[in-house]
PDB file of N, CA and C in Angstrom:
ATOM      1  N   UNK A   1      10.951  -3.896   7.409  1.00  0.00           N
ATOM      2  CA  UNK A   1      10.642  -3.644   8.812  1.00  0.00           C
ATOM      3  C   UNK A   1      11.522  -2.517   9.360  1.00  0.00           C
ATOM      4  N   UNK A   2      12.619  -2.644   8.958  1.00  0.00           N
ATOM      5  CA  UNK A   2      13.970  -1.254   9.648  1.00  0.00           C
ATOM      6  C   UNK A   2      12.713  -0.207   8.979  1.00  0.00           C
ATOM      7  N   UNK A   3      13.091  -0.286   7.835  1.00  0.00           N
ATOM      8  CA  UNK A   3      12.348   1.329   7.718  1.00  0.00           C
ATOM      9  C   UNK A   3      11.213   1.576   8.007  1.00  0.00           C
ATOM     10  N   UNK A   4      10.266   0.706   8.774  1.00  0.00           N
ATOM     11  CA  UNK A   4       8.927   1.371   9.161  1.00  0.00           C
ATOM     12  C   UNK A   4       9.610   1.907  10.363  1.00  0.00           C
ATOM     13  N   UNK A   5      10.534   1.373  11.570  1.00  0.00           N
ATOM     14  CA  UNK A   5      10.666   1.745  12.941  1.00  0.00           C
ATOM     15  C   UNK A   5      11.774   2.710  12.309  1.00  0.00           C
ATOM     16  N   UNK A   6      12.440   2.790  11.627  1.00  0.00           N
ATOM     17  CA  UNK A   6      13.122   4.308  11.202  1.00  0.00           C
ATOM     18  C   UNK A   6      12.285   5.671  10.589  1.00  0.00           C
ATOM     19  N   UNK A   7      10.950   5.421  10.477  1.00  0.00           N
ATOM     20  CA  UNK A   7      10.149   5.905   9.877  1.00  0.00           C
ATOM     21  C   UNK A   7       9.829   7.198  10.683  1.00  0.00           C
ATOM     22  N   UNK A   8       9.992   8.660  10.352  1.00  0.00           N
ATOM     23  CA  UNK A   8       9.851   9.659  11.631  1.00  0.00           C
ATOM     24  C   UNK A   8       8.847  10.606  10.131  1.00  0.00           C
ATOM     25  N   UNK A   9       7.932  11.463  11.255  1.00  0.00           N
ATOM     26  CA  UNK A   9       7.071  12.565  10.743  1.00  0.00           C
ATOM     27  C   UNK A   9       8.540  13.678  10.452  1.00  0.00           C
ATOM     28  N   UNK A  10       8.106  14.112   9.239  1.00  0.00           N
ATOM     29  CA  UNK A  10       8.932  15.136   9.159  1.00  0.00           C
ATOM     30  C   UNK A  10       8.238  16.538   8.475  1.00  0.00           C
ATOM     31  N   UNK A  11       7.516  15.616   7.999  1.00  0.00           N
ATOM     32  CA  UNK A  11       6.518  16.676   6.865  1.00  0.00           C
ATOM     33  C   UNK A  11       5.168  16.647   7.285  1.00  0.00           C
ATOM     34  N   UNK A  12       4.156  16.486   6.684  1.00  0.00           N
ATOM     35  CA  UNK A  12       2.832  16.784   7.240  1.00  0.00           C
ATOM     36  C   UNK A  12       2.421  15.644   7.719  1.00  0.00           C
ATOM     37  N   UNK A  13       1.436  15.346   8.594  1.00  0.00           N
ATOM     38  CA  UNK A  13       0.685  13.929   9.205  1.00  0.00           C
ATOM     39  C   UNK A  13       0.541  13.243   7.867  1.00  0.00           C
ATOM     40  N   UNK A  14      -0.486  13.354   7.178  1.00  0.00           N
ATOM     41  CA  UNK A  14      -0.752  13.272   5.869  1.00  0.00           C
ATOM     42  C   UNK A  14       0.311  12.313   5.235  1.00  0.00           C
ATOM     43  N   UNK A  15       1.504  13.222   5.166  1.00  0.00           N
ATOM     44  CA  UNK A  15       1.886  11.901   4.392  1.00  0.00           C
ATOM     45  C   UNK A  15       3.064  10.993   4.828  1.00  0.00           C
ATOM     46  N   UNK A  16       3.024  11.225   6.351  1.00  0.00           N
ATOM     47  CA  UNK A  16       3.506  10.395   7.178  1.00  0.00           C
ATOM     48  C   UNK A  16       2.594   8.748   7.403  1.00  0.00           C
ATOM     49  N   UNK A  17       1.226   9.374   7.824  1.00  0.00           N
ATOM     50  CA  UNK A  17       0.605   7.985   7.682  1.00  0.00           C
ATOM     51  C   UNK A  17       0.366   7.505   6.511  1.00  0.00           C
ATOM     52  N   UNK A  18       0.324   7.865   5.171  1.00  0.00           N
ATOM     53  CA  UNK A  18       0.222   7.796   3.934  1.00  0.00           C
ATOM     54  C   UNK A  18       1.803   6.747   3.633  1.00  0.00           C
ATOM     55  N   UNK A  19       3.103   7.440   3.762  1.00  0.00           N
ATOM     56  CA  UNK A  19       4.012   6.343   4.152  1.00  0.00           C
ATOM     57  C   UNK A  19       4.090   5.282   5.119  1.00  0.00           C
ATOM     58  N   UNK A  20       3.442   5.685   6.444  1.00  0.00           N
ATOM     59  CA  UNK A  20       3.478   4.271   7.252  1.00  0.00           C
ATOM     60  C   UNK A  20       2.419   3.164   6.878  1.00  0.00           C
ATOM     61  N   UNK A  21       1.758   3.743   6.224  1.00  0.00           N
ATOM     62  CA  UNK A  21       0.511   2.582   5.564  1.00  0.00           C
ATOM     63  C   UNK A  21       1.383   1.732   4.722  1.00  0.00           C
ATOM     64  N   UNK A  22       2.134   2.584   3.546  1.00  0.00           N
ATOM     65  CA  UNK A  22       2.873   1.582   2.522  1.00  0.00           C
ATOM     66  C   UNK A  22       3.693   0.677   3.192  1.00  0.00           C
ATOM     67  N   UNK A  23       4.727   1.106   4.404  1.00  0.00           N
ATOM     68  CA  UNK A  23       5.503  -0.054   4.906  1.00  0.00           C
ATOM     69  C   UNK A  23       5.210  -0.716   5.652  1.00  0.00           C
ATOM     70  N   UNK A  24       3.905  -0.398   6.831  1.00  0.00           N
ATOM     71  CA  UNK A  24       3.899  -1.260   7.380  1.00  0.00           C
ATOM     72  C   UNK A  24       2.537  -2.462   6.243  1.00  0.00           C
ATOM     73  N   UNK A  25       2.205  -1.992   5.400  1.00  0.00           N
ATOM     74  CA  UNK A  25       1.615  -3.417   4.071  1.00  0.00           C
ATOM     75  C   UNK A  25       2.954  -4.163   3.844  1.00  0.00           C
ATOM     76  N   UNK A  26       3.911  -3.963   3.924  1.00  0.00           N
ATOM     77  CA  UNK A  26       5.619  -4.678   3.633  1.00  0.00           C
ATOM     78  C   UNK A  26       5.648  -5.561   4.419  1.00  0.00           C
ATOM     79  N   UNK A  27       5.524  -4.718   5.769  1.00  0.00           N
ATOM     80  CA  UNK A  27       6.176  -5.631   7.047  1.00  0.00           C
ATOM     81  C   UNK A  27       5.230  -6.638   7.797  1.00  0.00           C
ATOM     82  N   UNK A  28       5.904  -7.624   8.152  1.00  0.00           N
ATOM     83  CA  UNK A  28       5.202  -8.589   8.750  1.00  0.00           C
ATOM     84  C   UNK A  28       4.601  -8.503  10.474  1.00  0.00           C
ATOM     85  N   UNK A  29       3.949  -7.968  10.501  1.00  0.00           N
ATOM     86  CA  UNK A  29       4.385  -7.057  11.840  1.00  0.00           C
ATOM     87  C   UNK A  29       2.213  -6.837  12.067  1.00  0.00           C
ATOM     88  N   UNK A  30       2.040  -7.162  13.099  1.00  0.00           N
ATOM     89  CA  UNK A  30       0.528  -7.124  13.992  1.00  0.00           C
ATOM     90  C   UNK A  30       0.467  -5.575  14.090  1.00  0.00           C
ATOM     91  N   UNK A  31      -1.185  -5.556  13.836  1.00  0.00           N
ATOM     92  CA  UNK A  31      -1.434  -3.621  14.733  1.00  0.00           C
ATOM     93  C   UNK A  31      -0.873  -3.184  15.309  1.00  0.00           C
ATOM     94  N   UNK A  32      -0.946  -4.506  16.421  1.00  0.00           N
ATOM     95  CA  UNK A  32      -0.552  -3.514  17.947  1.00  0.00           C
ATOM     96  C   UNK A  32       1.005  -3.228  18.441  1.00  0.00           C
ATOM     97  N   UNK A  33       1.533  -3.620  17.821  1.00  0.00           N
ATOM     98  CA  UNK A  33       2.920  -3.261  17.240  1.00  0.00           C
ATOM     99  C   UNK A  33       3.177  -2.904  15.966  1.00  0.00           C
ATOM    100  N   UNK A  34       2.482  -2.296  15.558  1.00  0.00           N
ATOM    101  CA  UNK A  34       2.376  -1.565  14.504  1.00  0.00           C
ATOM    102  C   UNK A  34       2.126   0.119  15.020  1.00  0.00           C
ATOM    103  N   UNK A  35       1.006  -0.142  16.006  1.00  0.00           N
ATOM    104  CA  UNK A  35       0.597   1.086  16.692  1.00  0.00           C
ATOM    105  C   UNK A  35       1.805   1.731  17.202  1.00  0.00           C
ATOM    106  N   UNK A  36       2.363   0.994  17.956  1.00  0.00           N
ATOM    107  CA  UNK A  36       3.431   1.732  19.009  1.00  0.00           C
ATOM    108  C   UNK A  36       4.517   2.104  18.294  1.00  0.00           C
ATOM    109  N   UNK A  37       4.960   1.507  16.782  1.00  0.00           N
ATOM    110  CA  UNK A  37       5.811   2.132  15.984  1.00  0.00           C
ATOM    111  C   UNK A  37       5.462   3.362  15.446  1.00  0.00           C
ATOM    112  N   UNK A  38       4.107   3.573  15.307  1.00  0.00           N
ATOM    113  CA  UNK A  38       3.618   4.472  14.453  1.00  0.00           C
ATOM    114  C   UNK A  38       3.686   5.888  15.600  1.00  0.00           C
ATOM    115  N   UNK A  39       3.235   5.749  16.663  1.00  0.00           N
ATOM    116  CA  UNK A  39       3.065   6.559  17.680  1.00  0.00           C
ATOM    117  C   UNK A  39       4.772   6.939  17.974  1.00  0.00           C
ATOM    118  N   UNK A  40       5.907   6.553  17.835  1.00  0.00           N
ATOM    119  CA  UNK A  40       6.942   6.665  18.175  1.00  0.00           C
ATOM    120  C   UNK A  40       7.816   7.404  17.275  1.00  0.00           C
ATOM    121  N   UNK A  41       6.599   7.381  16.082  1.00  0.00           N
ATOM    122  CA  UNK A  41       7.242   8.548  14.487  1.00  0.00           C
ATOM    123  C   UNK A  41       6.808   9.531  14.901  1.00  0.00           C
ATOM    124  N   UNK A  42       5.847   9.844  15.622  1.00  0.00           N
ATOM    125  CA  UNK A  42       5.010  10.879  15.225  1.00  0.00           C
ATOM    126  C   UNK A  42       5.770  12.072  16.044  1.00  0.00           C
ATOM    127  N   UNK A  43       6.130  13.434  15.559  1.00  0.00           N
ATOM    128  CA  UNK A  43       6.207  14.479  15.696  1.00  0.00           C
ATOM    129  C   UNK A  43       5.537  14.933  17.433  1.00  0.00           C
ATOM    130  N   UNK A  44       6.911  15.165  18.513  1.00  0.00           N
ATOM    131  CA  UNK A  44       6.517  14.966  20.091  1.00  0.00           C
ATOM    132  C   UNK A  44       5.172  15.331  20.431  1.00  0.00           C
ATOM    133  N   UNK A  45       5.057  16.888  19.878  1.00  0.00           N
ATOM    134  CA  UNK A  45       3.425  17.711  20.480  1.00  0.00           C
ATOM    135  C   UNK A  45       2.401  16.728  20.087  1.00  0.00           C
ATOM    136  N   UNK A  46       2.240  15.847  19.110  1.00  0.00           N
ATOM    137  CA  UNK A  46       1.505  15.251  18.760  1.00  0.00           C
ATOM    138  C   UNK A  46       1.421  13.873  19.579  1.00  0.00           C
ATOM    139  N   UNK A  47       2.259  13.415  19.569  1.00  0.00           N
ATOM    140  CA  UNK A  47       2.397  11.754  20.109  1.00  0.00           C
ATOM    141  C   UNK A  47       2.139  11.894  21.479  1.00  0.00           C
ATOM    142  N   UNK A  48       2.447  12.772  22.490  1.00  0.00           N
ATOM    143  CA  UNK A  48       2.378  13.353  23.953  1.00  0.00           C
ATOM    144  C   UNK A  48       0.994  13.181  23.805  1.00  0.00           C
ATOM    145  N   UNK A  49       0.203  13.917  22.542  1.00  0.00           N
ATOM    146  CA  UNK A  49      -1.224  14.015  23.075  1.00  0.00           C
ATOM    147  C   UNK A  49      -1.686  12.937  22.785  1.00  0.00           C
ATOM    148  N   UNK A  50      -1.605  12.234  21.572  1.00  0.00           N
ATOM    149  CA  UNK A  50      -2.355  10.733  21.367  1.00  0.00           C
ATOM    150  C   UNK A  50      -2.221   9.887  22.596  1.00  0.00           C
ATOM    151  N   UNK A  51      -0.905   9.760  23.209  1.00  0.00           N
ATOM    152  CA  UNK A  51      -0.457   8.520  23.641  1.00  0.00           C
ATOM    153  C   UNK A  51      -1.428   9.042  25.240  1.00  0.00           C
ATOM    154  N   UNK A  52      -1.722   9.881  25.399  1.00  0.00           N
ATOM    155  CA  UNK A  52      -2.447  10.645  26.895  1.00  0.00           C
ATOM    156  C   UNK A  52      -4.010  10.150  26.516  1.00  0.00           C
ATOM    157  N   UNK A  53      -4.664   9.561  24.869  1.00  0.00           N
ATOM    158  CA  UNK A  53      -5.708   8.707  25.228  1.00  0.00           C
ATOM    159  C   UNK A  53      -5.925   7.609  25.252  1.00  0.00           C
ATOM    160  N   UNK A  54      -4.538   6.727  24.902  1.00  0.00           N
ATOM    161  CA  UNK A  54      -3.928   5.456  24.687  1.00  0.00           C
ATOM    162  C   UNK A  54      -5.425   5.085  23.821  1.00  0.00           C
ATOM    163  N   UNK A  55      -4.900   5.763  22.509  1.00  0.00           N
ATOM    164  CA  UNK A  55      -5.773   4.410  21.429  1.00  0.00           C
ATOM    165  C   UNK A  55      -5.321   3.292  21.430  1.00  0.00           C
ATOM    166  N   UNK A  56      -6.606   2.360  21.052  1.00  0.00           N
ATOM    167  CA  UNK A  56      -6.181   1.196  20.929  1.00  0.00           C
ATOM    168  C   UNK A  56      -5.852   0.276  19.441  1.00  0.00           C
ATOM    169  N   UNK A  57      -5.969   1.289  18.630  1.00  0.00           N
ATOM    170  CA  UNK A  57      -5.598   0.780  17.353  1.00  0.00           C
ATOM    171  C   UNK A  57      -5.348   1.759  16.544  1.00  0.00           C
ATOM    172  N   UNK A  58      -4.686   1.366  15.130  1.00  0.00           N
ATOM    173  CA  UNK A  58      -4.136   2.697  13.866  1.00  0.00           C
ATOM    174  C   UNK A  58      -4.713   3.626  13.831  1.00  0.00           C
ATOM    175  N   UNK A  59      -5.971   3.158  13.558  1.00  0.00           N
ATOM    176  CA  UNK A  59      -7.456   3.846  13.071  1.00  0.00           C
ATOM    177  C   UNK A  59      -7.325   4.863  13.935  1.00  0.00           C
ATOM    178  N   UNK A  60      -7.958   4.661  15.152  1.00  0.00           N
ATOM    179  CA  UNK A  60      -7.998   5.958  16.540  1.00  0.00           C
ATOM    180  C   UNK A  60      -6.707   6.591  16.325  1.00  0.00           C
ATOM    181  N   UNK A  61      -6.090   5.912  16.377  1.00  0.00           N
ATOM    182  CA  UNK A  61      -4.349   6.974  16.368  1.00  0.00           C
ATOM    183  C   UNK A  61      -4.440   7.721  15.642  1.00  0.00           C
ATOM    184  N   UNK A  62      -4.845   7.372  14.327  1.00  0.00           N
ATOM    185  CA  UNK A  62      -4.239   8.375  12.786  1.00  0.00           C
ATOM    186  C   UNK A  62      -5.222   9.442  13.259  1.00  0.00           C
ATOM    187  N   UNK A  63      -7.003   9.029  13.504  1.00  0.00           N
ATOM    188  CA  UNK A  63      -7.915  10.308  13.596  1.00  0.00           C
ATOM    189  C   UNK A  63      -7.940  11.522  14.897  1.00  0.00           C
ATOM    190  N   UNK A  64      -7.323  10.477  15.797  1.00  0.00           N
ATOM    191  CA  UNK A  64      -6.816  11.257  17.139  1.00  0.00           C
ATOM    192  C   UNK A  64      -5.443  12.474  16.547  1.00  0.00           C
ATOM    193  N   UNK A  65      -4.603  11.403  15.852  1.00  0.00           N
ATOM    194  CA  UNK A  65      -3.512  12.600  15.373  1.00  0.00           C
ATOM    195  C   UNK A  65      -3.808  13.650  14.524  1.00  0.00           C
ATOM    196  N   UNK A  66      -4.905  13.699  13.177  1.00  0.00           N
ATOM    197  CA  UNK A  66      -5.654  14.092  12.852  1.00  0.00           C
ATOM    198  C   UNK A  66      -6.136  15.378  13.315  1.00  0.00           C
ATOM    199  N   UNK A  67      -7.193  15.070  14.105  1.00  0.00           N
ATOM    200  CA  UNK A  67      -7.798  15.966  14.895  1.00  0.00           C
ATOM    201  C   UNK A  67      -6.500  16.453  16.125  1.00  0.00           C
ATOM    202  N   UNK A  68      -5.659  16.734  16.578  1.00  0.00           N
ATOM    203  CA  UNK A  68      -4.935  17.579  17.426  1.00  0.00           C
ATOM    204  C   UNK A  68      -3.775  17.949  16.454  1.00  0.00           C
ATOM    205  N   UNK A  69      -3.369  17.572  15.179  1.00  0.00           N
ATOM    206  CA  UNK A  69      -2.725  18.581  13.636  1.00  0.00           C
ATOM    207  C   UNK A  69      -3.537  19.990  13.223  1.00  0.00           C
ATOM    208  N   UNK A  70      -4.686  19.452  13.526  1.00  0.00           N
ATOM    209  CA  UNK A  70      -5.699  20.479  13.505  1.00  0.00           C
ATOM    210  C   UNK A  70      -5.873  21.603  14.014  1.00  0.00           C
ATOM    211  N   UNK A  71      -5.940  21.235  15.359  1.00  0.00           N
ATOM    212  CA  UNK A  71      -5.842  22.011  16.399  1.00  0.00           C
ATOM    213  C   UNK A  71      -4.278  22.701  16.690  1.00  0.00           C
ATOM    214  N   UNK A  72      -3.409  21.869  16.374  1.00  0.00           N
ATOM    215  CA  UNK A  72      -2.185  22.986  16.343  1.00  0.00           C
ATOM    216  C   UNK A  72      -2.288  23.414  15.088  1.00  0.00           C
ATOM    217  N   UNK A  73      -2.551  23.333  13.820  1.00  0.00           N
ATOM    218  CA  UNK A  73      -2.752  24.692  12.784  1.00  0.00           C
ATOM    219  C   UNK A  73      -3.310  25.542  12.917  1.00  0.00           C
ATOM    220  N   UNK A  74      -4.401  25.548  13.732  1.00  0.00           N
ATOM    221  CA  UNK A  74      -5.593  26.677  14.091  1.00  0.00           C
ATOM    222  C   UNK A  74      -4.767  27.368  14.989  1.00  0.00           C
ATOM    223  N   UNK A  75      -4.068  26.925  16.055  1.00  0.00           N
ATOM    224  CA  UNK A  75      -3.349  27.679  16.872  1.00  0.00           C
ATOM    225  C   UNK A  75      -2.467  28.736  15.860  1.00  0.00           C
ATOM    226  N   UNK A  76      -1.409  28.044  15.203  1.00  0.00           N
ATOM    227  CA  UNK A  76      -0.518  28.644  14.416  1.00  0.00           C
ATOM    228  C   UNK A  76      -1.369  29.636  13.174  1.00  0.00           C
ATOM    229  N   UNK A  77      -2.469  29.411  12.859  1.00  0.00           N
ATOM    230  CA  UNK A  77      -3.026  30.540  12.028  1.00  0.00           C
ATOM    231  C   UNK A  77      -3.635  31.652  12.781  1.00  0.00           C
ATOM    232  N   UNK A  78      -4.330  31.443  13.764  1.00  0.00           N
ATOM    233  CA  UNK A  78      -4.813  32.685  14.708  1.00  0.00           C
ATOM    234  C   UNK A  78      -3.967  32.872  15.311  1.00  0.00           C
ATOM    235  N   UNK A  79      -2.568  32.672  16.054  1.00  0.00           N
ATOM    236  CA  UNK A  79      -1.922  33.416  16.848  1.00  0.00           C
ATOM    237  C   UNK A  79      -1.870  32.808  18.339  1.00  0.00           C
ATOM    238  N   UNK A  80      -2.771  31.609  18.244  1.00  0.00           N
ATOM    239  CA  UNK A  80      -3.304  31.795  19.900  1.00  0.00           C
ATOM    240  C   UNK A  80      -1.853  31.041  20.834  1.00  0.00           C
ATOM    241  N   UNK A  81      -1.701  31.308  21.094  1.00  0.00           N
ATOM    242  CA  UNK A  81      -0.727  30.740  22.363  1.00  0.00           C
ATOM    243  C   UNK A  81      -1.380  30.127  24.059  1.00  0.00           C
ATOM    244  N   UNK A  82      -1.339  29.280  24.128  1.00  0.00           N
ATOM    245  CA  UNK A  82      -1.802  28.865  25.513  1.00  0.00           C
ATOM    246  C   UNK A  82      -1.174  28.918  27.119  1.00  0.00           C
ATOM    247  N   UNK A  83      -1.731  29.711  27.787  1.00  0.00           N
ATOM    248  CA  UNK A  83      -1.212  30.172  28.994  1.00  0.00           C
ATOM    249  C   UNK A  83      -0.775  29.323  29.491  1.00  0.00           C
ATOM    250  N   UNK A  84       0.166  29.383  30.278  1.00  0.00           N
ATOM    251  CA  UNK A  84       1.115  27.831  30.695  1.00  0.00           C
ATOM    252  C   UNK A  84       1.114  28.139  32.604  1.00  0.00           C
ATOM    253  N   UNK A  85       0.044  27.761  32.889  1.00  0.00           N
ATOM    254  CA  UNK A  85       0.152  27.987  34.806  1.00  0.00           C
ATOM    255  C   UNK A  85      -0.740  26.946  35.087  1.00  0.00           C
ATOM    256  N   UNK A  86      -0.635  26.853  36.332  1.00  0.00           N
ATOM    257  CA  UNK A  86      -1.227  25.369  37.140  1.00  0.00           C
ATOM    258  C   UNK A  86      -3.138  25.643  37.001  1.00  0.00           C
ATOM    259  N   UNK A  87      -2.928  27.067  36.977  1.00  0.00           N
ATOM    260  CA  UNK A  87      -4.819  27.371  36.927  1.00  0.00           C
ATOM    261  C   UNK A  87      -5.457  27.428  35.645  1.00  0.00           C
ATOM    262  N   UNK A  88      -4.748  26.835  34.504  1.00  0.00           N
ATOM    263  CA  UNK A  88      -5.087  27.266  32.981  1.00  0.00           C
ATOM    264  C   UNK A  88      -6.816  26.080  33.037  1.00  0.00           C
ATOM    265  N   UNK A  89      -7.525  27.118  32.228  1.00  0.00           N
ATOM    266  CA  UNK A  89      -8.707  26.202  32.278  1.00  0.00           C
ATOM    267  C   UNK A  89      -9.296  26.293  30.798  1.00  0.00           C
ATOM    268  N   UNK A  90     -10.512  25.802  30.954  1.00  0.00           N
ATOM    269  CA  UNK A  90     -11.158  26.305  29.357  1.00  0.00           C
ATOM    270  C   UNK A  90     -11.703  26.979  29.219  1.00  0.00           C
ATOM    271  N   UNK A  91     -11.840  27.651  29.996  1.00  0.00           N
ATOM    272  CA  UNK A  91     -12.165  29.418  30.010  1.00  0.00           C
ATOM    273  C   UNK A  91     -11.358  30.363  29.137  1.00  0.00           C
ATOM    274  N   UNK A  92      -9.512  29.838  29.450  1.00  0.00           N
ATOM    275  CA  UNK A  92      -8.327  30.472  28.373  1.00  0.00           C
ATOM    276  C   UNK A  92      -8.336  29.792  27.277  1.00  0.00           C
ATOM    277  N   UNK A  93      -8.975  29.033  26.252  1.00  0.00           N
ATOM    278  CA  UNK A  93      -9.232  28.234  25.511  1.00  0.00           C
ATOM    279  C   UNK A  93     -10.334  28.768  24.473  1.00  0.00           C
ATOM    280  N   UNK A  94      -9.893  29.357  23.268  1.00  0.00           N
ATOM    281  CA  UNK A  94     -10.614  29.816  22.089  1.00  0.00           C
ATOM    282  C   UNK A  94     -11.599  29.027  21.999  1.00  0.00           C
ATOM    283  N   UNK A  95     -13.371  29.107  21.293  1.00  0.00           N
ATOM    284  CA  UNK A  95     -13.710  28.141  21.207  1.00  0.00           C
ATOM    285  C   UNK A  95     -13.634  27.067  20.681  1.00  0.00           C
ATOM    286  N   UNK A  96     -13.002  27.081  18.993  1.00  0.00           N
ATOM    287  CA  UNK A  96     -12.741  26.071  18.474  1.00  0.00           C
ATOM    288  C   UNK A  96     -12.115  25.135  18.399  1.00  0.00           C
ATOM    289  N   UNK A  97     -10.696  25.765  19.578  1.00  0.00           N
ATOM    290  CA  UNK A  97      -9.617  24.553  20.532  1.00  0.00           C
ATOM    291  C   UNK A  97     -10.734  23.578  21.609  1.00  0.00           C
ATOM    292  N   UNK A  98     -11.623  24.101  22.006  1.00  0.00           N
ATOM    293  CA  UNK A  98     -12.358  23.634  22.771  1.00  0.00           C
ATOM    294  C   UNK A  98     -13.201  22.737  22.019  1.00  0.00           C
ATOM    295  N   UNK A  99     -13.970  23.025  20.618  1.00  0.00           N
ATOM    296  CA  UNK A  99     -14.897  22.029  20.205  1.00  0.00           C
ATOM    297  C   UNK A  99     -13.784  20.945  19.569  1.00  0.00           C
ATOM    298  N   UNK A 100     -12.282  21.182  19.053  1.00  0.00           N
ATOM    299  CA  UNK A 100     -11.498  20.594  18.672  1.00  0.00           C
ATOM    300  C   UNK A 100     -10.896  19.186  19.818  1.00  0.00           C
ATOM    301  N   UNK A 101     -11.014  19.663  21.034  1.00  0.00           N
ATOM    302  CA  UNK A 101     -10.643  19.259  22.228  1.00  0.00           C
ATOM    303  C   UNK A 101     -11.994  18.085  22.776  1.00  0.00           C
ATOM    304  N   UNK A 102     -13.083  18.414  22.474  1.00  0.00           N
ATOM    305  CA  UNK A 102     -14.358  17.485  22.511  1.00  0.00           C
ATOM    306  C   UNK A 102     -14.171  16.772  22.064  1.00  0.00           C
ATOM    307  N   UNK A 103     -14.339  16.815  20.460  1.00  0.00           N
ATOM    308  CA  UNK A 103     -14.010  15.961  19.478  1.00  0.00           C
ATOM    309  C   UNK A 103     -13.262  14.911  19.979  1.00  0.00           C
ATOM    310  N   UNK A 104     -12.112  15.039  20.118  1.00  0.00           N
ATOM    311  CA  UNK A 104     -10.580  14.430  20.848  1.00  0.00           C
ATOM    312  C   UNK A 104     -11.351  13.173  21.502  1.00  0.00           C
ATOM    313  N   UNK A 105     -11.836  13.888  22.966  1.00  0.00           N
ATOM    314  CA  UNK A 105     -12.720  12.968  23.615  1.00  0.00           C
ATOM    315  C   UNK A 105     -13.535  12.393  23.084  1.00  0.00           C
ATOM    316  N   UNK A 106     -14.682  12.412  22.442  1.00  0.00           N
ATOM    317  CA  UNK A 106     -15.526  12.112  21.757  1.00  0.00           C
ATOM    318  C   UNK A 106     -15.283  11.054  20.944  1.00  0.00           C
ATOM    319  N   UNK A 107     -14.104  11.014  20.198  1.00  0.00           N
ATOM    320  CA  UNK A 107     -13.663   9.973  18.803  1.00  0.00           C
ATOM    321  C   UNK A 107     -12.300   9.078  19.998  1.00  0.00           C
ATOM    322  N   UNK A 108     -12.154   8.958  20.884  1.00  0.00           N
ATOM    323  CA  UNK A 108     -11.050   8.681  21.371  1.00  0.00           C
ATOM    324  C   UNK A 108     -12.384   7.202  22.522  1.00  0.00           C
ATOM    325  N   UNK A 109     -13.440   7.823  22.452  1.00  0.00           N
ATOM    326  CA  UNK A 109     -14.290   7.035  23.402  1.00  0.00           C
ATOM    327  C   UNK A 109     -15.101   5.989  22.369  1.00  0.00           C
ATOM    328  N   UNK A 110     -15.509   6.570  21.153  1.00  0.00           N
ATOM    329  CA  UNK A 110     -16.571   5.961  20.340  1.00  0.00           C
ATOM    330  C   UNK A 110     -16.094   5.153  18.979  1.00  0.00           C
ATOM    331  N   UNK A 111     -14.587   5.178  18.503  1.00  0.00           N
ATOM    332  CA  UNK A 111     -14.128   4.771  17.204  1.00  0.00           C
ATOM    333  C   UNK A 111     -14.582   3.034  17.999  1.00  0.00           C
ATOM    334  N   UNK A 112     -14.543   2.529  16.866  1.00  0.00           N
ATOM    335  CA  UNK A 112     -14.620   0.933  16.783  1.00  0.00           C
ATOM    336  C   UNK A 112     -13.358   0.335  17.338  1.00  0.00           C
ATOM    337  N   UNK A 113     -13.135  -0.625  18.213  1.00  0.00           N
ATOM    338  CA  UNK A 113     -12.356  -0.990  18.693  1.00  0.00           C
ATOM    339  C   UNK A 113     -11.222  -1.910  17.434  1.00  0.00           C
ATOM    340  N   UNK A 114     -12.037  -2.512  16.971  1.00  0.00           N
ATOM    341  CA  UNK A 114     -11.908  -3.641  15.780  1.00  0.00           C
ATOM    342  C   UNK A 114     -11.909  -2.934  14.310  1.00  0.00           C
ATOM    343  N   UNK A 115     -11.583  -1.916  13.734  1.00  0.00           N
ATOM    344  CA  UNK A 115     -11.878  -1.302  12.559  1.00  0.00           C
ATOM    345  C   UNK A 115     -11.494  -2.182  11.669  1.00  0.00           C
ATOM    346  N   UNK A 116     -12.170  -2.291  10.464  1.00  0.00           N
ATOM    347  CA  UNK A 116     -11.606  -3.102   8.840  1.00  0.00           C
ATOM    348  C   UNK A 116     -10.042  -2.732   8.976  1.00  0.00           C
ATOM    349  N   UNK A 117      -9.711  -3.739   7.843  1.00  0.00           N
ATOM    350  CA  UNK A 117      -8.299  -3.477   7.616  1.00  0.00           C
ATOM    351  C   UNK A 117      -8.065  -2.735   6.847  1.00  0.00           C
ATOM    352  N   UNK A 118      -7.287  -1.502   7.066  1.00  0.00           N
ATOM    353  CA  UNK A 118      -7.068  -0.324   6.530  1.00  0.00           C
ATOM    354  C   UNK A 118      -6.054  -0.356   4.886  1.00  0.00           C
TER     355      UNK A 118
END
């Protein structure tokens, strides 16, 4: 159990949840405190954005984190930087941050509440 809540992203999503899968199968420990450990590893830019659609289980978390890893690599391979003022809209928003950003919504509204056990 220490080392799942000592458990921090350091390297890629990938094989962060790939390790939190193995320990939290160890630990005796429910989803939903499972969730909030997992969300509390995760690398800030990332966890800021998950925790802003409050999934309600692993599943949504990992594909929510997933999909916005994504979206910051695409940033970091094209260059794009995002204008930082009170009027920023999606107008300043490449398109594929934008279909990336749907998505978000999209899988954040429709994943299964109840998913199999992972």
């Amino acid at each position: 159990m220490e080392d799942l809540i000592n458990l921090k992203q350091v390297g890629t999503l990938e094989n962060y949840i790939h390790d939190f899968d193995i320990l939290w199968n160890k630990a005796d420990i429910g989803e939903k405190q499972a969730l909030v450990i997992f969300l509390g590893g995760l690398e800030l830019e990332i966890k800021n954005t998950i925790k802003m659609f409050e999934p309600k289980d692993l599943r949504q978390a990992y594909n929510l984190a997933r999909l916005h890893a994504n979206t910051l690599a695409h940033r970091q391979n094209t260059g794009f930087t995002p204008k930082h003022s009170a009027s920023t809209t999606s107008h300043n928003l490449p398109q594929k941050t934008m279909q990336c950003i749907t998505m978000l919504k999209i899988l954040s509204t429709k994943l299964p509440i109840n998913p199999p056990n992972l």
